[in-house]
Structures are given as C-alpha cells and as structure tokens.
C-alpha atoms as a PDB file:
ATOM      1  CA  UNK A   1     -24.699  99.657  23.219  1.00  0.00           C
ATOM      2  CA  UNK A   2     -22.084 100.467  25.849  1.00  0.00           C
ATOM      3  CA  UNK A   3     -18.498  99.626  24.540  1.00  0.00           C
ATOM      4  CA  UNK A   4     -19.528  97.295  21.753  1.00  0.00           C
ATOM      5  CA  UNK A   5     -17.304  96.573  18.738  1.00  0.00           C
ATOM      6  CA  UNK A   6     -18.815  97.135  15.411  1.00  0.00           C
ATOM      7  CA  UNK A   7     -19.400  93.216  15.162  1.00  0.00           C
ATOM      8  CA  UNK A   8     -21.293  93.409  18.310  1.00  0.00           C
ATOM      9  CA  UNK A   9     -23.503  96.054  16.610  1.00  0.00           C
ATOM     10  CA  UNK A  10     -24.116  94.340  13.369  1.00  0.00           C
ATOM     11  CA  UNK A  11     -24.921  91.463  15.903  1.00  0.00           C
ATOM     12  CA  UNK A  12     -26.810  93.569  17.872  1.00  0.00           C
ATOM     13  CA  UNK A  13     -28.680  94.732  14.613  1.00  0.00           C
ATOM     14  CA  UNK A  14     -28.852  91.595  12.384  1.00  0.00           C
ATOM     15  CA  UNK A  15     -30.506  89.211  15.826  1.00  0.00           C
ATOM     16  CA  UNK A  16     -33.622  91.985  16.369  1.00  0.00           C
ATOM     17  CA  UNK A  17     -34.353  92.003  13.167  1.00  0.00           C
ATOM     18  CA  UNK A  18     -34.362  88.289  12.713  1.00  0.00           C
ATOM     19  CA  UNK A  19     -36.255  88.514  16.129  1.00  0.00           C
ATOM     20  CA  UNK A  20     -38.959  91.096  14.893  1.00  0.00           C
ATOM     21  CA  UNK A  21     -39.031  89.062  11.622  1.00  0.00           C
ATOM     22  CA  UNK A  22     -40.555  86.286  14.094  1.00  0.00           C
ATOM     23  CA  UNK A  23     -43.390  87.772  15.249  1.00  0.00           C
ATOM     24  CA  UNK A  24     -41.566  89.777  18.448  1.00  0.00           C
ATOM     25  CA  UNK A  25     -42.257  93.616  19.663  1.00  0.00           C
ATOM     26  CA  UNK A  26     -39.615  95.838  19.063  1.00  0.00           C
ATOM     27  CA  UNK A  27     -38.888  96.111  22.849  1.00  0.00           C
ATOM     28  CA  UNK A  28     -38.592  92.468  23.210  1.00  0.00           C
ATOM     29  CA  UNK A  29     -36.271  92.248  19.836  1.00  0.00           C
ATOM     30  CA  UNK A  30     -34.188  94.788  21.524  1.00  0.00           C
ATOM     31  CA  UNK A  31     -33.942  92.863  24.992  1.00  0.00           C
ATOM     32  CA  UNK A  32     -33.249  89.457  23.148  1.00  0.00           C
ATOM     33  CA  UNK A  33     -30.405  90.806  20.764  1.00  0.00           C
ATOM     34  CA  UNK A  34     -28.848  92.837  23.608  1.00  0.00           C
ATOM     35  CA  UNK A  35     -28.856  89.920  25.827  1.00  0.00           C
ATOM     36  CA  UNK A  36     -27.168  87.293  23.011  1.00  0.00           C
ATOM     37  CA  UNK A  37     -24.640  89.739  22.079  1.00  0.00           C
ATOM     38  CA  UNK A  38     -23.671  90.561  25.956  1.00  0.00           C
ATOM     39  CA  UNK A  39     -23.507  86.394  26.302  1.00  0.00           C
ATOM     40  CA  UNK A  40     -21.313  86.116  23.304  1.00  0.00           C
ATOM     41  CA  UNK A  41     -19.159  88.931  24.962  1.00  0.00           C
ATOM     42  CA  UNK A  42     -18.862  87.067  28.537  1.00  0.00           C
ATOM     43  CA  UNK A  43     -18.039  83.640  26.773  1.00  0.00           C
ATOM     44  CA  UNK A  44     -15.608  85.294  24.588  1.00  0.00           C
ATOM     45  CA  UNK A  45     -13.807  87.126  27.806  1.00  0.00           C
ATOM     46  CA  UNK A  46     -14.626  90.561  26.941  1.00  0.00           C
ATOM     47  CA  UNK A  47     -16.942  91.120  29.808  1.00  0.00           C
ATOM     48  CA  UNK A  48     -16.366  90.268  33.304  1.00  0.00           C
ATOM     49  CA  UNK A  49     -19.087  87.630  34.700  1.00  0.00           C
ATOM     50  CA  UNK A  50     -20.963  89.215  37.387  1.00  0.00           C
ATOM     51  CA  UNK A  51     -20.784  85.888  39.592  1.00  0.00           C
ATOM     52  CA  UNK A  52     -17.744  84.945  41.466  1.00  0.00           C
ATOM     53  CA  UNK A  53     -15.985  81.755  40.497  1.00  0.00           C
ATOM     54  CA  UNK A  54     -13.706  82.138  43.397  1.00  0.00           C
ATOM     55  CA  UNK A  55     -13.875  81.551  47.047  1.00  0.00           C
ATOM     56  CA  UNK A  56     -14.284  84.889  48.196  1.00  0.00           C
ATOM     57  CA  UNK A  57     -12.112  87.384  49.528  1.00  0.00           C
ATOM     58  CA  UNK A  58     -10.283  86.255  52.867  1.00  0.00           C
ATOM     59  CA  UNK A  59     -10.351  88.979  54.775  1.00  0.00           C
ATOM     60  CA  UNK A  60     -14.085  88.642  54.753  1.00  0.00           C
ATOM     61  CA  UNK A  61     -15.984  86.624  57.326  1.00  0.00           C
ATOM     62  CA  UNK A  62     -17.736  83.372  55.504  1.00  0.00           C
ATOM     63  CA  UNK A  63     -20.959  84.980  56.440  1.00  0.00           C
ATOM     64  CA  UNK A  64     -20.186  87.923  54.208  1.00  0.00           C
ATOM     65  CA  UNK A  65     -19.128  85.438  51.463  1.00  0.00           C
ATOM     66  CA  UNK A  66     -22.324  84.106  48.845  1.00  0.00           C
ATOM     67  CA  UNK A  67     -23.153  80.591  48.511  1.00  0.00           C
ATOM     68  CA  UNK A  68     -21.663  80.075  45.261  1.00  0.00           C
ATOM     69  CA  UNK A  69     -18.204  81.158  46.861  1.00  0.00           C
ATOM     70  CA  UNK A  70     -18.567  79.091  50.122  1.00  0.00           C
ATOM     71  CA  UNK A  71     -19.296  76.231  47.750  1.00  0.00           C
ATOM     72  CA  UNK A  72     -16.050  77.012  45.949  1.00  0.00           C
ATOM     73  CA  UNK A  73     -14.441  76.829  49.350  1.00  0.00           C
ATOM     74  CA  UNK A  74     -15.819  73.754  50.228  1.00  0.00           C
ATOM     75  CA  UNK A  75     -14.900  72.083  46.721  1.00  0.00           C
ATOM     76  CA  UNK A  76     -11.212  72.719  47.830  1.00  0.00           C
ATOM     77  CA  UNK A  77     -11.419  71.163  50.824  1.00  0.00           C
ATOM     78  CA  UNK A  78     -13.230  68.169  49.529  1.00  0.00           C
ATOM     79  CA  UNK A  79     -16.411  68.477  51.272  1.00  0.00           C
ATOM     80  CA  UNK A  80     -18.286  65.614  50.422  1.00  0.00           C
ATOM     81  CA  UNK A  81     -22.663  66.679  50.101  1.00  0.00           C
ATOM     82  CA  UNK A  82     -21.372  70.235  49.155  1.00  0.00           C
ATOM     83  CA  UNK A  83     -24.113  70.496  46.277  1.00  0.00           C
ATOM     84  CA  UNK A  84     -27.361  69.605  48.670  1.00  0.00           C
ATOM     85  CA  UNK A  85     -26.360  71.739  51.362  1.00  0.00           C
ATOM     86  CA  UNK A  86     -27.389  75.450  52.233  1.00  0.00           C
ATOM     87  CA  UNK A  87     -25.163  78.656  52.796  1.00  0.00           C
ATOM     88  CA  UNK A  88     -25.534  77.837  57.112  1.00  0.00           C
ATOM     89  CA  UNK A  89     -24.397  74.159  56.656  1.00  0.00           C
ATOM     90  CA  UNK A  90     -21.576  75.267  54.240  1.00  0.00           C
ATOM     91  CA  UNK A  91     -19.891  77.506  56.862  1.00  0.00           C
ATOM     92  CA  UNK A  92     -20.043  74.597  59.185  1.00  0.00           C
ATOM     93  CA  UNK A  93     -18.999  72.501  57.086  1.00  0.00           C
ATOM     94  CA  UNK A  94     -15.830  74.568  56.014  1.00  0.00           C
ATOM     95  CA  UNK A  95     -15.315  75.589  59.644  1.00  0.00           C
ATOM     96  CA  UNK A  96     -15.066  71.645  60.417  1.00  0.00           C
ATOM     97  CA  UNK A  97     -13.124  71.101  57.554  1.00  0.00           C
ATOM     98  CA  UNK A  98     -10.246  73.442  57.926  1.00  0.00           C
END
C-alpha cells in the first residue's frame, strides 16, 4: 500500500473483504481492492495517469511520440478521420496539416 491515506486503507481493507465475502481467492480480493482504490486515487488527482493526455514533448520527433499523443496533435489541428487512422497515417497527416 505505497503512500495510501488511511481512507485508502480502510478502502483497501473493507473492498477485499466484501470481495472474499463473494466467493473470490484472497489473491484476487487483494488485486481487485488494490486496483479500485488506485482508480479512486487517479480520478480524485492524487496519482498521476500513466497515459499522456498531451501531444507529446516537441523536441521529440513524431515517430518517438505514441498514438494517443499524435492523436492529440491531430485533434488541434482539426484533422478530420483522426479516430480511424493508425500511428503512420497520423504523422502524415499532421505533417500535411501543419
């Protein structure tokens, strides 16, 4: 339970044993609770997400950028088909659009 408040123990605590209540392993009560209480966390702001909602850092090539970022990217310039197309066709895309 790496840096959790007290609520996110009792949490923690209270959701595996509602889970092994259910029916669940204790292993799998663990996972579940853990996983809930580190959700709560990231919706609440206490965590940082581990995805990028940004469009990447500039000073890196759009190859080194993920898909999720280049879609960002695109999104700003107004890239119409954005959502259907793949990492390759997003670069050209941006590159077209800029």
């Amino acid at each position: 339970m790496p840096n959790w408040s007290r609520k996110d123990e009792r949490q923690y605590e209270r959701i595996k044993e509602s889970t092994r209540a259910q029916g669940k392993s204790a292993s799998r009560a663990e996972e579940i609770a853990a996983r809930t209480v580190n959700k709560t966390r990231r919706e609440e702001g206490r965590t940082p997400r581990r995805t990028t909602e940004g469009t990447g850092n500039p000073n890196v090539g759009l190859e080194g950028r993920t898909k999720n970022e280049l879609y960002n990217r695109a999104k700003e310039l107004d890239i119409e088909g954005r959502s259907k197309m793949t990492k390759n066709e997003l670069i050209s895309a941006i590159r077209r659009g800029r």
